[in-house]
Protein backbone atom coordinates (compact mmCIF):
# COMPACT_ATOMS: atom_id res chain seq x y z
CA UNK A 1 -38.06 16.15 -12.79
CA UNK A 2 -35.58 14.56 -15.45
CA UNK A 3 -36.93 12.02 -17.92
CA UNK A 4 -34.42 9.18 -16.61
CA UNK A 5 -35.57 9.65 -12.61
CA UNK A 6 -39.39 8.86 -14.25
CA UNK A 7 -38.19 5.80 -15.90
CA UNK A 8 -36.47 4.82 -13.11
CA UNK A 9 -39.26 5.29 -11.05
CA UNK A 10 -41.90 3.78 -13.31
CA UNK A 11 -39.26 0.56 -13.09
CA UNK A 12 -39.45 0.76 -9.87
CA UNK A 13 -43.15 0.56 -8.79
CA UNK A 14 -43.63 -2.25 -11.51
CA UNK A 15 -41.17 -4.28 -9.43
CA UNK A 16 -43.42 -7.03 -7.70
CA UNK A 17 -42.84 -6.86 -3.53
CA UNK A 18 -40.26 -9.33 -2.08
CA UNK A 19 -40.50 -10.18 1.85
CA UNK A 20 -37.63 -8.82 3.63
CA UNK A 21 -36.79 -12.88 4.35
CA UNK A 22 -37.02 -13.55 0.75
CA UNK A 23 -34.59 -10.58 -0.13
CA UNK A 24 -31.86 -11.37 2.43
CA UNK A 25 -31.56 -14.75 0.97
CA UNK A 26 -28.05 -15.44 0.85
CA UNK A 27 -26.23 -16.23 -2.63
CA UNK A 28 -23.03 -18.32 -1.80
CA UNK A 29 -21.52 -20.18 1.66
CA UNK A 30 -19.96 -17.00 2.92
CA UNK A 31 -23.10 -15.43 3.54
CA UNK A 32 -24.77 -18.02 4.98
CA UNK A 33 -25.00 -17.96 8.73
CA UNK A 34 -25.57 -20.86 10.81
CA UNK A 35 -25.12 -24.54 10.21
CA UNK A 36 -21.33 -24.93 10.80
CA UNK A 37 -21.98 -28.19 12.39
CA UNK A 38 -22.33 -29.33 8.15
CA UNK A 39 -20.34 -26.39 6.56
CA UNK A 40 -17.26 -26.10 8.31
CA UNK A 41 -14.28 -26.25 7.00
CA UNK A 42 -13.33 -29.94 6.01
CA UNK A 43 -16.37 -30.80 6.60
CA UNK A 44 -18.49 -33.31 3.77
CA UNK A 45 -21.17 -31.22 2.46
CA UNK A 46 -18.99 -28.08 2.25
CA UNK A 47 -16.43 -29.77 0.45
CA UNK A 48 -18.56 -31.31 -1.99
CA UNK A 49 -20.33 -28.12 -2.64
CA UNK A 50 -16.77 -26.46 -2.98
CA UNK A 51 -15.47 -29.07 -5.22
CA UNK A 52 -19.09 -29.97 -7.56
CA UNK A 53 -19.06 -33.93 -6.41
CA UNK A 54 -22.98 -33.52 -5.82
CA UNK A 55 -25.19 -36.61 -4.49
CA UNK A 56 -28.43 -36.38 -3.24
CA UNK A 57 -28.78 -35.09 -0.05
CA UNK A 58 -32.35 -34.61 2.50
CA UNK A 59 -32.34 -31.45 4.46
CA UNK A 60 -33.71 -32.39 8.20
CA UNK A 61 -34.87 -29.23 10.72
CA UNK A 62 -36.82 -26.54 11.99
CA UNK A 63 -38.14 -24.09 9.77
CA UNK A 64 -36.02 -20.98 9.05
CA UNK A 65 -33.08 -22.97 9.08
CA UNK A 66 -31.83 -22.30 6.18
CA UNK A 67 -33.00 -25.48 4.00
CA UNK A 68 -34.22 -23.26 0.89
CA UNK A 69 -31.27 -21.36 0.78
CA UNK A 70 -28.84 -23.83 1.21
CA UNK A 71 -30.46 -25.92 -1.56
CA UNK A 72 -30.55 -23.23 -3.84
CA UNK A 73 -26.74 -21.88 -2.98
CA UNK A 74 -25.36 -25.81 -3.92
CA UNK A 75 -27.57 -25.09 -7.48
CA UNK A 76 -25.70 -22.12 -7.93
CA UNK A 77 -22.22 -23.23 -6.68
CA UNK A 78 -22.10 -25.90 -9.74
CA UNK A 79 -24.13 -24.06 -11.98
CA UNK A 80 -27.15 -26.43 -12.09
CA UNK A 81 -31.10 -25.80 -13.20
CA UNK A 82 -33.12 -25.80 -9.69
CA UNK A 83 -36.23 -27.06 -10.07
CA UNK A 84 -38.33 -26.60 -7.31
CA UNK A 85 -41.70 -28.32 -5.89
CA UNK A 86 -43.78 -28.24 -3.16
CA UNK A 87 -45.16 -31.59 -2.02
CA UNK A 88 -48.07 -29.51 -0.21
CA UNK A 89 -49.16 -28.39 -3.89
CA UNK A 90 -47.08 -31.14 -6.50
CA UNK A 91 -48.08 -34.25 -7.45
CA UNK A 92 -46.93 -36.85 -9.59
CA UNK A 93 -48.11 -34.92 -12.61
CA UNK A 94 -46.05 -32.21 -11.27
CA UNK A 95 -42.73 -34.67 -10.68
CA UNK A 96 -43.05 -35.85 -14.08
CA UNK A 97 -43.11 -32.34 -15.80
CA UNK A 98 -39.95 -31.72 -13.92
CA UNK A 99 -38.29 -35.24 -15.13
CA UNK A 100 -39.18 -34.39 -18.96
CA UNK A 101 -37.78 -30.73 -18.40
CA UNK A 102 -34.59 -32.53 -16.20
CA UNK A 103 -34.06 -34.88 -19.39
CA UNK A 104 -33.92 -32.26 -21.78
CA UNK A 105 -31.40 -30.58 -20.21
CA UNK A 106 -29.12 -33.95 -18.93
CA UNK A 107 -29.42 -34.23 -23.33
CA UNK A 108 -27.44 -30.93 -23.13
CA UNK A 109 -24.72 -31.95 -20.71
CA UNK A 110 -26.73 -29.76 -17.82
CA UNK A 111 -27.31 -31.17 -14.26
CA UNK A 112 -30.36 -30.65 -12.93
CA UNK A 113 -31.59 -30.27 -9.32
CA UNK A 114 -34.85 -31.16 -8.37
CA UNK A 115 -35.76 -29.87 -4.90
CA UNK A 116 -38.76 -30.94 -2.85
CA UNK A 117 -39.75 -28.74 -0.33
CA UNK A 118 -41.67 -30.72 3.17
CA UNK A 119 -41.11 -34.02 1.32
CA UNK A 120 -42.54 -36.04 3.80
CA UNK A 121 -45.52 -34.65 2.71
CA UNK A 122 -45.62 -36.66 -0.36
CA UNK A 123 -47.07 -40.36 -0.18
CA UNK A 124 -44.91 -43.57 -0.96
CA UNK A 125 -46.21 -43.55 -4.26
CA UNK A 126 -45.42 -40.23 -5.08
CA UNK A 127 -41.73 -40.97 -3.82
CA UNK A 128 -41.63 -43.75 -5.42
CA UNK A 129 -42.27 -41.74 -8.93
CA UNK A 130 -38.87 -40.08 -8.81
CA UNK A 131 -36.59 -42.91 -7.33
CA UNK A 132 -35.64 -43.76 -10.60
CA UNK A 133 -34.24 -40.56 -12.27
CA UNK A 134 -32.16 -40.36 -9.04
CA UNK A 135 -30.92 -43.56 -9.69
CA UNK A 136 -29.69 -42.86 -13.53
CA UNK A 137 -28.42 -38.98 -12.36
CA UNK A 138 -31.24 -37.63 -14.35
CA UNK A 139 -31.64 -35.36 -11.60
CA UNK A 140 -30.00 -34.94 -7.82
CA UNK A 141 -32.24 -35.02 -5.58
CA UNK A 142 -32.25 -32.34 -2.33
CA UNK A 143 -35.57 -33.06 0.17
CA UNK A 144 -36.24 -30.43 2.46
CA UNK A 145 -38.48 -31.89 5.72
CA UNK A 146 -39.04 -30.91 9.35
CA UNK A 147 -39.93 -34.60 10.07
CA UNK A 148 -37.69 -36.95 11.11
CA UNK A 149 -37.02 -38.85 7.68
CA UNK A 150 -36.93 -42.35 9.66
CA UNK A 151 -40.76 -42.00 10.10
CA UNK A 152 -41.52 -39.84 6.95
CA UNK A 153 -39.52 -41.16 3.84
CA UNK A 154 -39.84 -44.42 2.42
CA UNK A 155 -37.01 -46.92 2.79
CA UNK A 156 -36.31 -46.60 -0.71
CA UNK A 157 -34.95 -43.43 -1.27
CA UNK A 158 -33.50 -42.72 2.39
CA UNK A 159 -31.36 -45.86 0.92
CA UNK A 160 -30.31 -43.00 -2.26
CA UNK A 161 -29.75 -39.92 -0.52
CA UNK A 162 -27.33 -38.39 2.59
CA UNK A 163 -29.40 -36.88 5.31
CA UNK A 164 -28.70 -33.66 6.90
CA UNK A 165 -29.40 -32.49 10.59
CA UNK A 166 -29.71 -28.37 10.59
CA UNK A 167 -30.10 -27.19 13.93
CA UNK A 168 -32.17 -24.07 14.93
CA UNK A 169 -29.81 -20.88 14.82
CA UNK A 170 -28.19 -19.44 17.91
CA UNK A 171 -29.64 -16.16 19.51
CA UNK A 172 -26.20 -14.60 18.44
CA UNK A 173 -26.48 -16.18 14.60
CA UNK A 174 -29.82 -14.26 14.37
CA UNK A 175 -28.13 -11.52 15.73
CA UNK A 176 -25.88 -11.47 12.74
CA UNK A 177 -29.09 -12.30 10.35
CA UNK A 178 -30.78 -9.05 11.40
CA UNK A 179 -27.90 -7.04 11.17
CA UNK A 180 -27.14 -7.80 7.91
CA UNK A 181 -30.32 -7.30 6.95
CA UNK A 182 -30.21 -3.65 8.07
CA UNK A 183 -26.63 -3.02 6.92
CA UNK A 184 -27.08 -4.09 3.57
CA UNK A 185 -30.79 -4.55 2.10
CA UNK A 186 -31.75 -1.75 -0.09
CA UNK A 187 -35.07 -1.02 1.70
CA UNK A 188 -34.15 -0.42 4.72
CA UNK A 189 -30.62 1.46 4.01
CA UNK A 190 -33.25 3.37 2.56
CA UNK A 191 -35.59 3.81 5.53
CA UNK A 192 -32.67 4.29 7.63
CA UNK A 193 -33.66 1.87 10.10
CA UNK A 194 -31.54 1.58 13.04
CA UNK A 195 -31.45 -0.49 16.32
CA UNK A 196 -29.70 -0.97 19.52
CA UNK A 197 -28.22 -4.30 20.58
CA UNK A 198 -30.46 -5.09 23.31
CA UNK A 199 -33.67 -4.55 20.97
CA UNK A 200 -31.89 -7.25 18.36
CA UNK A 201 -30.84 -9.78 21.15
CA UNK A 202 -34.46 -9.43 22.20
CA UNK A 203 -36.04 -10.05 18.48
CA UNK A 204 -33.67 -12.88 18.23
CA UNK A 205 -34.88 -14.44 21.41
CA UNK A 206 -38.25 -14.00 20.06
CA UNK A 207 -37.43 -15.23 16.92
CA UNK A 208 -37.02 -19.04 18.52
CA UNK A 209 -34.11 -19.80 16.43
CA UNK A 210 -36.02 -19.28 13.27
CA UNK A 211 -34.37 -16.88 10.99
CA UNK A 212 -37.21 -16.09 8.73
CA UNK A 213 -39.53 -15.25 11.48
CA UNK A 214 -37.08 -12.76 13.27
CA UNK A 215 -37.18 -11.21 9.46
CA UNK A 216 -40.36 -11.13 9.36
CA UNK A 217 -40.45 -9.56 13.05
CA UNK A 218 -38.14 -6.95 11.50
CA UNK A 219 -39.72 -6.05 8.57
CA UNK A 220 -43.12 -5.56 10.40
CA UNK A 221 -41.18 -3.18 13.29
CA UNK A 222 -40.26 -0.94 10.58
CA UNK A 223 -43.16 -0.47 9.38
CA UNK A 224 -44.20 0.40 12.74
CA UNK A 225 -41.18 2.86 13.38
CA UNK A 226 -41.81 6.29 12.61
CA UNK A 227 -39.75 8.32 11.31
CA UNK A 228 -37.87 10.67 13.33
CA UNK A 229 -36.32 14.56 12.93
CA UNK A 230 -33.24 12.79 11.33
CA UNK A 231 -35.31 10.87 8.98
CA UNK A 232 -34.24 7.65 10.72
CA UNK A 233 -36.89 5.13 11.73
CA UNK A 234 -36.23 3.41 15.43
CA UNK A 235 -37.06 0.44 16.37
CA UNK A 236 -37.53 0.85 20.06
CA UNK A 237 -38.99 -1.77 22.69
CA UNK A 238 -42.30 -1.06 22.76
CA UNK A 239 -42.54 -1.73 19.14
CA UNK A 240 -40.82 -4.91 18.75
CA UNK A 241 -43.16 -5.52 22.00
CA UNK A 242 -46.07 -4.68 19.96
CA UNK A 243 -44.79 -6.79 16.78
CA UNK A 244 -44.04 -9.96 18.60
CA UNK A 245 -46.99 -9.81 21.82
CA UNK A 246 -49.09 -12.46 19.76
CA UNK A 247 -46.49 -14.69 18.57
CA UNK A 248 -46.75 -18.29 18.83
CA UNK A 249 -43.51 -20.31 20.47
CA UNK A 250 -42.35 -22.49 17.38
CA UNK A 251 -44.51 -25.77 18.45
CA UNK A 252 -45.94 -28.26 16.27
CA UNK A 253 -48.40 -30.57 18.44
CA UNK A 254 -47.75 -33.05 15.76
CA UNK A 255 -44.44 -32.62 14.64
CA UNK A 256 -40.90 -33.43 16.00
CA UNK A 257 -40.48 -30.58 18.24
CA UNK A 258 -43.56 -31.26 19.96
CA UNK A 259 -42.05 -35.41 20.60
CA UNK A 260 -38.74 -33.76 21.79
CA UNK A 261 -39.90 -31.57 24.15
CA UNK A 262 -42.03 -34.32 25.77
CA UNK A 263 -39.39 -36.84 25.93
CA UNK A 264 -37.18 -34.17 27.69
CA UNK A 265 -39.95 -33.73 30.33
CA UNK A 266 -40.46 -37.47 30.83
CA UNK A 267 -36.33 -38.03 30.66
CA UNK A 268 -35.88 -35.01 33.37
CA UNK A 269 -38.75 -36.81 35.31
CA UNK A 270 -36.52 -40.23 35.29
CA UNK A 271 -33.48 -38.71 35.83
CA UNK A 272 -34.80 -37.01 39.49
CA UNK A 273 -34.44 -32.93 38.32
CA UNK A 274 -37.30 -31.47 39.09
CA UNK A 275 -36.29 -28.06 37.94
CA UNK A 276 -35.52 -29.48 34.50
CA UNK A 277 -39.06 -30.96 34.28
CA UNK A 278 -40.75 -28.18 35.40
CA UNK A 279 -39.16 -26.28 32.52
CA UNK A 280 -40.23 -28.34 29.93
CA UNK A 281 -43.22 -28.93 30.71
CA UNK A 282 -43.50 -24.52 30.93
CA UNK A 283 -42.16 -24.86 27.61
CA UNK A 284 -44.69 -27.49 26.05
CA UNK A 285 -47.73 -25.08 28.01
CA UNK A 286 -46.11 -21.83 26.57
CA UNK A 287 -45.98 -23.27 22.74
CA UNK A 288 -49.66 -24.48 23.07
CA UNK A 289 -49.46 -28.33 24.12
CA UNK A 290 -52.92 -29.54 25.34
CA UNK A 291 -52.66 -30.06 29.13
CA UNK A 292 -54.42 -32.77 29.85
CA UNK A 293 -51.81 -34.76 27.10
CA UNK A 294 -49.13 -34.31 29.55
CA UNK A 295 -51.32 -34.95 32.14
CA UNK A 296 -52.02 -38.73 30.35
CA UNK A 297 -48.13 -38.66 29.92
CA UNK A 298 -47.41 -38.34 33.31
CA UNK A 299 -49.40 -40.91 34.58
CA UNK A 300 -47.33 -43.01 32.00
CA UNK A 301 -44.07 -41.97 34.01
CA UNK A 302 -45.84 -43.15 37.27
CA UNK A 303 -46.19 -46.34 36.20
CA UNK A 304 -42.85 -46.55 34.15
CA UNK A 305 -40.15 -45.18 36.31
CA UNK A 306 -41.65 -44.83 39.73
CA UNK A 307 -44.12 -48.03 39.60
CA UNK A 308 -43.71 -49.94 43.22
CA UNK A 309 -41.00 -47.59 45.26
CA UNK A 310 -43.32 -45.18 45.54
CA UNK A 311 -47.49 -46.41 44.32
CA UNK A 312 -48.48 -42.79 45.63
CA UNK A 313 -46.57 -41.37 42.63
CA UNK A 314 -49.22 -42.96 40.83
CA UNK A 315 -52.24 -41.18 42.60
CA UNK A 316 -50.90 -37.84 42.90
CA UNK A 317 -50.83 -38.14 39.08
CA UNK A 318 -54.37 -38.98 38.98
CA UNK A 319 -55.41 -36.21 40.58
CA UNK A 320 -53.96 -34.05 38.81
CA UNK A 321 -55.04 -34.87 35.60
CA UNK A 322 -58.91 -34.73 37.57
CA UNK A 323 -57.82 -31.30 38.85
CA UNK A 324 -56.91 -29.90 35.51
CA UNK A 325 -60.13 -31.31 34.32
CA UNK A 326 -62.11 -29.88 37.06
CA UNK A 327 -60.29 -26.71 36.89
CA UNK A 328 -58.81 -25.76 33.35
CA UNK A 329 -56.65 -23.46 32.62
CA UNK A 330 -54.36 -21.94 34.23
CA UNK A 331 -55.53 -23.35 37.34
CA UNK A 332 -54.81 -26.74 36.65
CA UNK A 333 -51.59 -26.70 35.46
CA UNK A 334 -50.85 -25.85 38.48
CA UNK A 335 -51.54 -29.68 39.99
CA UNK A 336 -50.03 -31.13 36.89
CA UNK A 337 -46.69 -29.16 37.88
CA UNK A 338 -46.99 -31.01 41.47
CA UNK A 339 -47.72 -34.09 40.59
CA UNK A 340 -44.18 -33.43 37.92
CA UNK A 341 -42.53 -32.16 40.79
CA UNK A 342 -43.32 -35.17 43.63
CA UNK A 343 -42.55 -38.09 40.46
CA UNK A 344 -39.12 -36.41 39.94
CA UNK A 345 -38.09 -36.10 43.63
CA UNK A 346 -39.30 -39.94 44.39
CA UNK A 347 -38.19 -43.12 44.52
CA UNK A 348 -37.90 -44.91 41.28
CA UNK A 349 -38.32 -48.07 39.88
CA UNK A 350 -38.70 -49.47 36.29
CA UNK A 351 -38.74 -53.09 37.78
CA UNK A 352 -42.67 -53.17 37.03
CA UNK A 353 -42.49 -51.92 33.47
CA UNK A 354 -39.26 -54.51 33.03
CA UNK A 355 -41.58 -57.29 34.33
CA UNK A 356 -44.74 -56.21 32.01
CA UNK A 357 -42.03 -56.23 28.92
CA UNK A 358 -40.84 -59.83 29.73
CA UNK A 359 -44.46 -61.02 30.50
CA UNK A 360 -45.62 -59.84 27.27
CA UNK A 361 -42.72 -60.98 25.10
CA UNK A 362 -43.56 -64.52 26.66
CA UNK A 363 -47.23 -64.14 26.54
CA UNK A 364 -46.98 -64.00 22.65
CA UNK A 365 -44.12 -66.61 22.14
CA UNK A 366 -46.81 -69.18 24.35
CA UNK A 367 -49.94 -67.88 23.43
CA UNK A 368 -51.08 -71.73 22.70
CA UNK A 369 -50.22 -73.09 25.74
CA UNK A 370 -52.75 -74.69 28.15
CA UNK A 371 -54.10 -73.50 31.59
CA UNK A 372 -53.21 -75.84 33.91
CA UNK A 373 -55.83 -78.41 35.68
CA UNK A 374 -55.28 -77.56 39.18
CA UNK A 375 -55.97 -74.06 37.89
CA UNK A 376 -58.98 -74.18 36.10
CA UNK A 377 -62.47 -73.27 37.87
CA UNK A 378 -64.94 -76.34 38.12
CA UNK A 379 -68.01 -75.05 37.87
CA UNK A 380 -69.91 -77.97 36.60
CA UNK A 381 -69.93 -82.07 38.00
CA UNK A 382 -68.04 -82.69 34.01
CA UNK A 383 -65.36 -79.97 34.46
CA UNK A 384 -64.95 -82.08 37.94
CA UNK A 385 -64.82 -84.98 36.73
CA UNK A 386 -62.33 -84.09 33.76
CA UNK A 387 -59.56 -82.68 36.44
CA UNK A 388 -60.42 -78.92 36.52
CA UNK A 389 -59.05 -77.76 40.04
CA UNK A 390 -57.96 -80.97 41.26
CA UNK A 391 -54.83 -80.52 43.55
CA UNK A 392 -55.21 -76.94 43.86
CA UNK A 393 -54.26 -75.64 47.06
CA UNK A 394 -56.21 -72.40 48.63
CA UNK A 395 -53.50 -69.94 49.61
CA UNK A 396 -56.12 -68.55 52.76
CA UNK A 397 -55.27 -71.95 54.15
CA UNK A 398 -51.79 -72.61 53.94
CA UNK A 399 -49.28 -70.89 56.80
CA UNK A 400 -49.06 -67.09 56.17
CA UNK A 401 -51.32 -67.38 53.51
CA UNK A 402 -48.65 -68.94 50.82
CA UNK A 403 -48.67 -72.46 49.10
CA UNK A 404 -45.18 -73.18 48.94
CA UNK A 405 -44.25 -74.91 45.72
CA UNK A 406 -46.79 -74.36 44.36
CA UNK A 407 -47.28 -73.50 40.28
CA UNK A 408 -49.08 -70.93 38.65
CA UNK A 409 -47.10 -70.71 35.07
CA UNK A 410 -48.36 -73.52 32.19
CA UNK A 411 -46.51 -76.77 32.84
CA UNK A 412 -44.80 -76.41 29.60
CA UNK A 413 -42.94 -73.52 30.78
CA UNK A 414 -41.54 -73.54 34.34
CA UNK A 415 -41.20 -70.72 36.84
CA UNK A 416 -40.38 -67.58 35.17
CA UNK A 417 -39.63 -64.13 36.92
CA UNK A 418 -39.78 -61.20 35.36
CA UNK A 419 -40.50 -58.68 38.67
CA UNK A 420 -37.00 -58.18 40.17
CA UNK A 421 -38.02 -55.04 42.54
CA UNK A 422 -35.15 -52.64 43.22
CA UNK A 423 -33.60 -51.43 46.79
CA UNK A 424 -35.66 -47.87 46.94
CA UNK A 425 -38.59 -47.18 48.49
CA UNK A 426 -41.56 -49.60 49.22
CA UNK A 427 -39.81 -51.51 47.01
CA UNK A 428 -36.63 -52.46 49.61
CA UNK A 429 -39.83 -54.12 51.29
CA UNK A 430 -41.19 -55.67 48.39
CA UNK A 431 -38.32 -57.34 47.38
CA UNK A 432 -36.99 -58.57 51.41
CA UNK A 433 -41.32 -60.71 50.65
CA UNK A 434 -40.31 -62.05 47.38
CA UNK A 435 -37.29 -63.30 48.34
CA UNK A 436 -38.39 -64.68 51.26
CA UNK A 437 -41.61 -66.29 49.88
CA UNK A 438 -39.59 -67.77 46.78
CA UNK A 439 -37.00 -69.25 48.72
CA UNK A 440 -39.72 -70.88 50.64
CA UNK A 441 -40.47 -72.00 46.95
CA UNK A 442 -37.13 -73.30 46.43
CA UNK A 443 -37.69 -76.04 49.33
């Protein structure tokens, strides 16, 4: 063996090892995939990373997204010092070290960027430390978050920075991120890795639109794949089944996904598809969701959207969350899926959860105002004496068991109605007795 093929050799196995993710990390815009919704042509971000007019900037989505990447790409694109921190292991110790090193620089005409990854990780005051060098241009400042920044970042500096929406890539933009990976990374050319189509659609399904994991998937299957009389390693179905059988669905119980997915359950619910609800609620069970949440949720759309037009709504969701108790899993799902099913095919009604609104709202604005006399229980000869119950008539003695006229709101206010029931199901009846029994009012 030559001298120069040890050196070389020797370089190599004092190289430290890079993930496959971390290695296919794109340089510039071209090979970035994904996110065209931001970096299209014309579009703001693109041309301000085109033309150097940076201002700071929060990156909001999934992980494997691209947020990293794209951060680091607009550092490179106008030749700026990245500085980068994790609000998981910073804190303001950390931010300052970064402002000092950011100042000596800005003292030799160099722009700094000062990346945060999972800002909303960091508390207000910790925000608040860096507010002020991104309101001289000591630094820009690019945030990096899966949380919606409305909830997560203080008022402050969402006021200083432009927020970003990624999206989770297509099936067909993975696609394209694992076939780069094994046209061009040096490892696998190496390996001589090859796979079909169908196995990379189905690692990019997988993947859950999360480009680092369907790396990640990759690089493991290789690993796997053995090499063959060609010296070429496979990847066949049965491995990638192997790779990916224990995979978690991308599903944060606390996090945004987990708040989307359950207001697309409740919306399909509303909306009267009970194919669409079913789904989503397969898709919160699949990613890990607690059942007997939804179950509490469901009863919620019982009472919201169904309420009066159809009061068994409210029962059959009951039960189901009792069944699921009773039964567990995967039993018990199966009754919460019913009870989804029957409250999405029903009636519906938001006329009681209209009413409750308006009677609160009211409650609140009047909270001072008096009970009236004919109202109040008389238990004692004094409370008699002072007026309590006087005048009140008892409804089981009036004509079909109603006291016309008479008031039940505090004098100060006047008849109020808030419950306007709708024209579907037991509600059409409910409504033909309230109109009849306040015009009787009205006389």
């Amino acid at each position: 063996m030559f001298q120069a093929d040890i050196e070389d050799k020797a370089k190599t196995a004092k190289q430290p090892y890079r993930p496959l993710a971390d290695r296919m990390r794109p340089q510039s815009l071209d090979a970035y995939i994904g996110q065209q919704h931001i970096l299209g042509e014309k579009k703001l971000l693109r041309q301000a990373i085109e033309t150097g007019s940076l201002h700071s900037m929060v990156f909001w989505g999934p992980p494997g997204t691209g947020k990293t990447t794209l951060a680091k790409i607009i550092a490179n694109s106008v030749s700026a010092h990245f500085v980068s921190l994790s609000a998981v292991l910073s804190g303001v110790k950390d931010i300052r070290a970064a402002i000092t090193q950011a100042k000596q620089w800005q003292a030799q005409q160099a722009l700094t960027i000062l990346f945060v990854d999972e800002v909303h990780r960091f508390n207000k005051s910790q925000q608040d430390a860096f507010l002020p060098y991104v309101e001289d241009g000591t630094v820009f400042f690019i945030g990096a978050t899966t949380e919606n920044p409305s909830f997560e970042l203080n008022n402050a500096l969402l006021s200083r920075v432009k927020t970003y929406v990624l999206k989770s890539l297509t099936v067909e933009e993975i696609v394209q991120v694992l076939e780069q990976a094994i046209n061009n990374d040096a490892i696998l050319k190496a390996s001589s890795v090859k796979a079909d189509s169908t196995v990379l659609h189905s690692l990019a399904q997988v993947a859950d639109g999360d480009a680092r994991r369907a790396l990640n998937f990759l690089e493991i299957a290789v690993d796997l794949a053995a090499e063959d009389a060609q010296g070429q390693r496979l990847i066949t179905t049965p491995i990638l089944e192997d790779v990916t059988a224990q995979s978690l669905r991308r599903f944060d119980k606390g996090g945004d996904l987990f708040y989307e997915q359950i207001s697309a359950l409740h919306k399909s619910v509303r909306g009267s598809n009970p194919d669409a609800a079913l789904y989503w609620f397969a898709r919160m069970i699949d990613g890990g969701c607690d059942a007997l949440y939804i179950a509490r949720r469901v009863m919620r759309m019982a009472s919201e959207d169904i309420g009066n037009a159809d009061p068994r709504g409210l029962q059959l969701a009951m039960n189901a969350w009792q069944a699921y108790e009773r039964l567990g899993s995967p039993e018990g799902e199966l009754a919460i899926a019913q009870a989804i099913v029957y409250l999405a095919s029903t009636a519906k009604s938001n006329a009681v959860y209209t009413a409750w609104n308006l009677a609160l709202a009211d409650a609140k604005k009047s909270a001072s105002l008096e009970v009236p006399l004919h109202l109040r229980n008389a238990p004692t000869q004094l409370m008699k004496d002072s007026g309590y119950g006087k005048d009140y008539r008892y409804a089981h003695h009036e004509q079909d068991a109603f006291a016309a006229g008479e008031s039940y709101f505090p004098e100060l206010m006047g008849e109020q109605i808030y419950y306007e029931p709708v024209e579907r199901g037991l509600e059409t009846k409910i409504s033909q007795k309230l109109t009849h029994l306040r015009a009787l009012n009205k006389k």
